[in-house]
Protein backbone atom coordinates (compact mmCIF):
# COMPACT_ATOMS: atom_id res chain seq x y z
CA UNK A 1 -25.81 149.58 -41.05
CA UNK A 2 -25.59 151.17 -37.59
CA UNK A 3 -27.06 150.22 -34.44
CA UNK A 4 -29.30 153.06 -34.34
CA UNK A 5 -30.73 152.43 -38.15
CA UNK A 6 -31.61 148.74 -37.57
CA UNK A 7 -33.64 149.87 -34.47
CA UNK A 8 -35.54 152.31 -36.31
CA UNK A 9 -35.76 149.73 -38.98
CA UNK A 10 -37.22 147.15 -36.67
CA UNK A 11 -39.25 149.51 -34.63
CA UNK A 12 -41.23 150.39 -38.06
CA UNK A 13 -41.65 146.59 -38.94
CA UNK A 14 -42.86 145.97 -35.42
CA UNK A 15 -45.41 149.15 -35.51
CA UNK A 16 -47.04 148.43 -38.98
CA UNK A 17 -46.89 144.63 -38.61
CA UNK A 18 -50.64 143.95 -37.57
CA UNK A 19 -52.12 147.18 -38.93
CA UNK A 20 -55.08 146.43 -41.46
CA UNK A 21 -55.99 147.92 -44.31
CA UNK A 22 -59.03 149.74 -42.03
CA UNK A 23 -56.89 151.46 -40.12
CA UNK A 24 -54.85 153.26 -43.55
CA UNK A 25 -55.91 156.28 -44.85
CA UNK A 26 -55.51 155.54 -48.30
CA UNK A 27 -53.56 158.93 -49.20
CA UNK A 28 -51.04 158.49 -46.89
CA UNK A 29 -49.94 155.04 -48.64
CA UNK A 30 -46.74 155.47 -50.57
CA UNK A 31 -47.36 154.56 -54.38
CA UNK A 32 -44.60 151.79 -55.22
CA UNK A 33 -43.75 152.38 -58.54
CA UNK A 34 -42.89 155.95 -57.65
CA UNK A 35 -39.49 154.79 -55.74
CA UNK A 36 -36.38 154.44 -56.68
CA UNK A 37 -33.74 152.41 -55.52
CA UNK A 38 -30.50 152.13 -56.97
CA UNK A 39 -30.04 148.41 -58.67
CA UNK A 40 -26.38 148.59 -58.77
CA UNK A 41 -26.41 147.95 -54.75
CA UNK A 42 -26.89 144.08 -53.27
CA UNK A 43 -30.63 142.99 -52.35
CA UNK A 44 -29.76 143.69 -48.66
CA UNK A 45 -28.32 147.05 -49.35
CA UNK A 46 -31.88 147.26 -51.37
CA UNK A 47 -34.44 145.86 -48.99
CA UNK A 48 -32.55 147.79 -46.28
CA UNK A 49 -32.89 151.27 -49.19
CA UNK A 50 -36.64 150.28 -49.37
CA UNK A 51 -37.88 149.92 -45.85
CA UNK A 52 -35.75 153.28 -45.23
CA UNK A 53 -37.99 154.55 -48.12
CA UNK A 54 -41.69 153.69 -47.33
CA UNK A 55 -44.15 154.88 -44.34
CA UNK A 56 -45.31 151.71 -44.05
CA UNK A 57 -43.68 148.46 -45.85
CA UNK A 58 -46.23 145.84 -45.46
CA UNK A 59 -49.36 148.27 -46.83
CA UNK A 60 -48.65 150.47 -50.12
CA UNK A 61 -50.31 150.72 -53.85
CA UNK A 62 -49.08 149.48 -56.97
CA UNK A 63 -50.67 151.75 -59.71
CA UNK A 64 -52.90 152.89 -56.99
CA UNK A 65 -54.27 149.28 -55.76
CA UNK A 66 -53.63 148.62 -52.29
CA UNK A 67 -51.38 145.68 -51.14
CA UNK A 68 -51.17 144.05 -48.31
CA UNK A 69 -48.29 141.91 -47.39
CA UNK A 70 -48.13 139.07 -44.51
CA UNK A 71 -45.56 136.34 -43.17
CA UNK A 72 -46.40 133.47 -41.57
CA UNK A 73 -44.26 131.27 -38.97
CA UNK A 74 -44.09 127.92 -41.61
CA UNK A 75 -40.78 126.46 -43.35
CA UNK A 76 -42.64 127.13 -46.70
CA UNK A 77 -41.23 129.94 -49.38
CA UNK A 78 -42.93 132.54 -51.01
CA UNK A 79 -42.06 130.43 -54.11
CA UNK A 80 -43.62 126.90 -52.69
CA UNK A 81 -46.86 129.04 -52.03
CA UNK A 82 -46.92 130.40 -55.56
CA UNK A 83 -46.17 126.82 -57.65
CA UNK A 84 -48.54 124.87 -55.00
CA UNK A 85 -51.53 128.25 -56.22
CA UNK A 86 -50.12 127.67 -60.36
CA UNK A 87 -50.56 123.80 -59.37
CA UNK A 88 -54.27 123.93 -58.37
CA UNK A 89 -55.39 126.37 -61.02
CA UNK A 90 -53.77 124.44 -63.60
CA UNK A 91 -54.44 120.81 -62.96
């Protein structure tokens, strides 16, 4: 990757990092499923492929339901969030 695409690449992140779903006009939301990304390639070459891809990466529809994603500054994984959610529901 060059300088000047991870600039652009973080510039994006940094823009559409706090917008809410209030402020999206829900046409302008890129539909997921309608992507393509070649699988051959690594993850990075992938997640770098996808955020190339979308308007915005942390709002977009899957099967026309909008998703929002969000990070937070802990030490936990997206995987210790999901067992500790499976744990509660199924205790």
């Amino acid at each position: 990757m060059t300088k000047n695409n991870y600039k652009k690449i973080r510039n994006k992140l940094l823009k559409y990092e706090k917008v809410s779903l209030d402020e999206v006009n829900v046409n302008d939301v890129d539909e997921i499923t309608k992507i393509r990304i070649n699988k051959r390639k690594s993850s990075n070459e992938r997640m770098l492929a996808f955020l190339n891809e979308v308007k915005n990466p942390y709002i977009f529809k899957v099967n026309g339901k909008l998703v929002r994603i969000r990070f937070s500054d802990t030490n936990k994984t997206a995987d210790d969030c999901l067992t500790n959610v499976l744990n509660k529901l199924y205790k």
